[in-house]
Protein backbone atom coordinates (compact mmCIF):
# COMPACT_ATOMS: atom_id res chain seq x y z
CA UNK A 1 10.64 -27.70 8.62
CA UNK A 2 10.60 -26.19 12.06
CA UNK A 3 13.82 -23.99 11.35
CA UNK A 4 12.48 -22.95 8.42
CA UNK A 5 9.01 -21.55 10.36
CA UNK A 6 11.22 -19.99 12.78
CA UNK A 7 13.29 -18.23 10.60
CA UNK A 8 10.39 -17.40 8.52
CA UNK A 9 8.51 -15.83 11.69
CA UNK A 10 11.97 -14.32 12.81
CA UNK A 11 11.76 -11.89 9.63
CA UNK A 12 7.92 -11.08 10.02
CA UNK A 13 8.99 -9.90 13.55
CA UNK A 14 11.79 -7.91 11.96
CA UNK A 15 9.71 -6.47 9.13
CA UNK A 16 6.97 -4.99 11.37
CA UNK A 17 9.22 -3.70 14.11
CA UNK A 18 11.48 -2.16 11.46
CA UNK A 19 7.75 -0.48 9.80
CA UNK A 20 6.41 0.81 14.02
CA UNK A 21 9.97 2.31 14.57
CA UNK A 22 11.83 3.96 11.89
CA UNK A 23 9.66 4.12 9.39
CA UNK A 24 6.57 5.67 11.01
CA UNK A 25 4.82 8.77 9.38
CA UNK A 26 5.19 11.30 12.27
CA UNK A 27 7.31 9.96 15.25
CA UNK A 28 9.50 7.32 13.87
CA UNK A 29 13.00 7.71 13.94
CA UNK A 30 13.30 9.04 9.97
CA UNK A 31 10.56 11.34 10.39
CA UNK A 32 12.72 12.61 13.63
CA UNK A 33 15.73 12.72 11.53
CA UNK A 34 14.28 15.10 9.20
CA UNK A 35 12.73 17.27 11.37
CA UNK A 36 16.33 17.58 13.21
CA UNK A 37 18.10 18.20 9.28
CA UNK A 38 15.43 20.66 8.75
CA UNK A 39 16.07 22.37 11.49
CA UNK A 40 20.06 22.64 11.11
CA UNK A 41 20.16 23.88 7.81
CA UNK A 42 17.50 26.39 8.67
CA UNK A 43 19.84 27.51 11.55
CA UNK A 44 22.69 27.18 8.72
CA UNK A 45 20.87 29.47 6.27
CA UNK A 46 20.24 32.48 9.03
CA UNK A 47 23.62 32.32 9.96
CA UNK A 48 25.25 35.92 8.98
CA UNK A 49 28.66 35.95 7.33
């Protein structure tokens, strides 16, 4: 029974530190990763041939 509170807890840690940082509206790592693809294919785009 204790193992299987432990494990149980183990994943509720997991779950909310995955949700505070990668999957934060405005400054988790996704949100950063987008901003950074954004900017690359902008750069990309002006490029002149």
């Amino acid at each position: 029974m204790r193992n299987i509170l432990i494990t149980v807890m183990m994943l509720v840690v997991v779950a909310l530190l995955f949700n505070t940082i990668i999957a934060k509206d405005s400054t988790g790592t996704r949100a950063q990763i987008e901003n950074q693809g954004s900017t690359a294919n902008t750069a990309i785009a002006n490029l002149k041939p």
